[in-house]
Protein backbone atom coordinates (compact mmCIF):
# COMPACT_ATOMS: atom_id res chain seq x y z
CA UNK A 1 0.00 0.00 0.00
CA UNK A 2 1.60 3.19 -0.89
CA UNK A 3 1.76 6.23 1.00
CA UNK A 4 0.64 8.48 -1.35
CA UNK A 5 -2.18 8.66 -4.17
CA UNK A 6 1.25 8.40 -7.15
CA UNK A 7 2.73 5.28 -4.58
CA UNK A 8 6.25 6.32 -3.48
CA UNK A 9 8.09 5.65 -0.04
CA UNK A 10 8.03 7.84 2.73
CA UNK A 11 11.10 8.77 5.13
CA UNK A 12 9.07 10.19 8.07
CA UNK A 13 12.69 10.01 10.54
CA UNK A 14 12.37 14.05 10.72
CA UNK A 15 8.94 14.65 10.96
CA UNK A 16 9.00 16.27 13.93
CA UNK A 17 5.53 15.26 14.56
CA UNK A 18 4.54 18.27 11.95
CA UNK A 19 6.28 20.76 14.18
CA UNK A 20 8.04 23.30 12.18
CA UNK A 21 11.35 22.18 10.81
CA UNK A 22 10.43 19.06 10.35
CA UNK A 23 10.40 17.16 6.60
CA UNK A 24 9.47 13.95 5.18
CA UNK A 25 11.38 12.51 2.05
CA UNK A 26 9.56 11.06 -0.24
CA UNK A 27 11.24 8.41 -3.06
CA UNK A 28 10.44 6.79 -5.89
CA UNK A 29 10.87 2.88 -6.20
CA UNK A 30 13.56 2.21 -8.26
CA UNK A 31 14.41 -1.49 -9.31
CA UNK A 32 18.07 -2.63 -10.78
CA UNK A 33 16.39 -4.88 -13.63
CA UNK A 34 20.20 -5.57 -14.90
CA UNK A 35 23.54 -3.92 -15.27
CA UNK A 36 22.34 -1.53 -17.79
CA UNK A 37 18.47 -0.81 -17.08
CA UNK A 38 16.29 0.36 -14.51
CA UNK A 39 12.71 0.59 -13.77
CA UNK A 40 10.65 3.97 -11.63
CA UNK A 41 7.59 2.17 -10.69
CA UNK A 42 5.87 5.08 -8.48
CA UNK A 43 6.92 8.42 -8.15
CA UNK A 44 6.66 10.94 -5.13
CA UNK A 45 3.53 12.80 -4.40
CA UNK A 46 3.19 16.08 -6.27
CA UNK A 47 5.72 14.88 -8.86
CA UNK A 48 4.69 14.34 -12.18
CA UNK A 49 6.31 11.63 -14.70
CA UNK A 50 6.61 14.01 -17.58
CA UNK A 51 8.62 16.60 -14.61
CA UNK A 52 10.39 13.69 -12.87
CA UNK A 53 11.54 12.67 -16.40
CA UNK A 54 12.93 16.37 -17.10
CA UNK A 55 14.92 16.39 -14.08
CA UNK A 56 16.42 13.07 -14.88
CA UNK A 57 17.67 14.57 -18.55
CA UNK A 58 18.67 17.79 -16.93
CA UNK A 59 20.69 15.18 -14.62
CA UNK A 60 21.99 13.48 -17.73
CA UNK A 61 22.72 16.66 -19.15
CA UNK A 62 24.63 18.03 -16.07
CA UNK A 63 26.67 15.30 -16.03
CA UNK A 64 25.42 14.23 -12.17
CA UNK A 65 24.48 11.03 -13.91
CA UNK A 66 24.93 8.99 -17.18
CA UNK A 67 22.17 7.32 -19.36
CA UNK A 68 21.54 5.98 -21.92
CA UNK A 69 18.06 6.30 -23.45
CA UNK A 70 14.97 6.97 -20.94
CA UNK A 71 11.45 5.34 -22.27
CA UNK A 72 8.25 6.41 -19.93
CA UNK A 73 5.36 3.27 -20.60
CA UNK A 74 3.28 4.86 -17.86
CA UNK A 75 -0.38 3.72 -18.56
CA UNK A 76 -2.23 2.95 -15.17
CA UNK A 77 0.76 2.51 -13.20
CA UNK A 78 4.19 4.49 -13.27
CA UNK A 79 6.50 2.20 -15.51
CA UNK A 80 9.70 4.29 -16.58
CA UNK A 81 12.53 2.64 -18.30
CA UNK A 82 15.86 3.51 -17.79
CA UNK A 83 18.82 2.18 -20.07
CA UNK A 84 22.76 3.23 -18.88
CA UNK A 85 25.62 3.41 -20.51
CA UNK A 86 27.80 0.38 -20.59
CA UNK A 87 30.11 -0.06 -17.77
CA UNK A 88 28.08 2.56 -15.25
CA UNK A 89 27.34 0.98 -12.07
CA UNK A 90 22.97 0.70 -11.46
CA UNK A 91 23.61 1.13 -7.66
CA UNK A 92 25.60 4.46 -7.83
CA UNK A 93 22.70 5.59 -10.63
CA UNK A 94 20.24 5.06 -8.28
CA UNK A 95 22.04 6.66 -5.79
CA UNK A 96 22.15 9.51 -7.91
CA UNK A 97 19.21 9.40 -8.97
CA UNK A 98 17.88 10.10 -5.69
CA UNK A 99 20.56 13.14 -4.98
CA UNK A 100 20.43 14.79 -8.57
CA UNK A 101 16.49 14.27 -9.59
CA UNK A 102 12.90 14.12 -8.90
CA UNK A 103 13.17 10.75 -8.04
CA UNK A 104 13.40 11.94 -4.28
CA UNK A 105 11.58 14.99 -2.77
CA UNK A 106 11.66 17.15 0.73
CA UNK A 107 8.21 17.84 1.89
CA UNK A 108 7.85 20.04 4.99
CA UNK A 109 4.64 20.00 6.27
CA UNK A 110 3.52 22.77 8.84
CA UNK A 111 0.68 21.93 11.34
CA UNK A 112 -0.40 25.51 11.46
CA UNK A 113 -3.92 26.22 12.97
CA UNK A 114 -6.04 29.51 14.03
CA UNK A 115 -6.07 29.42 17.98
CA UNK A 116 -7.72 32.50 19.44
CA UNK A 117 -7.82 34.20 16.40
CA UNK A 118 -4.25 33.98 15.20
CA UNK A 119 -1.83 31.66 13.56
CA UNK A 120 -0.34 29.23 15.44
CA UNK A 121 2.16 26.16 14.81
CA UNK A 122 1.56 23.37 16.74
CA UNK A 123 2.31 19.05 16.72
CA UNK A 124 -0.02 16.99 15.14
CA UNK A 125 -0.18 14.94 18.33
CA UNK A 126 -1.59 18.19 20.11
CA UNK A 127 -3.66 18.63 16.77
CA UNK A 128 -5.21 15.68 17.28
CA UNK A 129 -6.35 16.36 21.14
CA UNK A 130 -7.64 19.27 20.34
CA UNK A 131 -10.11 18.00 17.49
CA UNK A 132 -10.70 15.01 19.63
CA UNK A 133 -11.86 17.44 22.52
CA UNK A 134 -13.80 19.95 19.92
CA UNK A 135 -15.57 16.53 18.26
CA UNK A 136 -16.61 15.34 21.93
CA UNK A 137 -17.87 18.95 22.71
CA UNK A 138 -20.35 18.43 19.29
CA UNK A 139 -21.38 14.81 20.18
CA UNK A 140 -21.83 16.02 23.65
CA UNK A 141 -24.05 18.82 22.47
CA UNK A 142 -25.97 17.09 19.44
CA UNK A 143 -27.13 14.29 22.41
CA UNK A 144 -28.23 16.99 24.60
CA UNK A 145 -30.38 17.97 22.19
CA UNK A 146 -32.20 15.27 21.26
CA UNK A 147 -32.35 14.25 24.73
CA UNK A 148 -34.51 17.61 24.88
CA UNK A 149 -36.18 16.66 21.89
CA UNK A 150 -37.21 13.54 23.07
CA UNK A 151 -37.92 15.09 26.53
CA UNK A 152 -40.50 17.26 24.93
CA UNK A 153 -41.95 14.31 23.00
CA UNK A 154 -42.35 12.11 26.10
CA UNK A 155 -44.00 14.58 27.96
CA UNK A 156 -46.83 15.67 25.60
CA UNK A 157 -47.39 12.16 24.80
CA UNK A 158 -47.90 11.88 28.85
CA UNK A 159 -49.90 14.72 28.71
CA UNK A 160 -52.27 13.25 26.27
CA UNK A 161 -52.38 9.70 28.29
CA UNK A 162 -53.99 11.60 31.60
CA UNK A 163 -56.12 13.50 29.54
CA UNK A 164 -57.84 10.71 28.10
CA UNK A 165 -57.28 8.48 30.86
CA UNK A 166 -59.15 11.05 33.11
CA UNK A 167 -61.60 11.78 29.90
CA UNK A 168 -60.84 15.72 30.07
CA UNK A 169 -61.40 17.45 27.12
């Protein structure tokens, strides 16, 4: 199951528990299918293959890494092809991949909420209690009210019971 909607991997070691400062990496999976091709088989989220392809030319083009010929046979599912040059080594292109391209991404989310009517930055853990509290609070209130709902109910239906029982009209 991936992470994200685009599959990927996610490096959550900095998180920070959505503090500010703290990131997420997000990678694509790249498989070694021999000594001279590779496969991208998800890509991070927000990432695009026709912009995760463009950063792995500019790569090429840079000289951060060397390939061959790239060939994107994306139809459903992310399936890029990517042939190296004789006598380059898959593990340091992948390596490089990840350092030089779209292939791996920085996200850094802020958990930023409006408390007392200004911004504030807070953990996702203390995020959490607080919509946990303000969703009790609603529950708490919604069964109130149809507890007074069905207060109201119960009595005029008593109402009506002595009324007839006692035949006044």
């Amino acid at each position: 199951i991936p992470d994200f909607q685009t599959g990927g991997m996610i490096d959550a070691n900095q998180y920070n528990q959505g503090k500010r400062g703290g990131r997420v990496r997000v990678r694509s999976h790249i498989d070694i299918i021999d000594k001279v091709t590779l496969r991208i088989r998800s890509i991070p989220y927000g990432i695009t293959t026709v912009t995760l392809i463009d950063s792995i030319i500019k790569a090429n083009e840079s000289g951060k890494i060397k390939i061959k010929h790239i060939e994107n046979n994306t139809a459903e599912d992310v399936d890029i092809i990517i042939s190296l040059i004789k006598g380059t080594s898959p593990n340091v292109t992948v390596d490089a991949l990840y350092a030089f391209t779209n292939c791996e991404v920085s996200v850094s989310p802020n958990c930023c909420i409006i408390l007392d009517n200004k911004p504030e930055f807070i953990s996702v853990n203390d995020l959490l209690k607080i919509s946990t509290a303000k969703t009790v609070t609603l529950l708490k209130e919604d069964l109130e009210y149809n507890l007074s709902t069905l207060d109201k109910a119960w009595h005029k239906l008593t109402l009506e019971k002595i009324f007839i029982e006692n035949k006044i009209y």
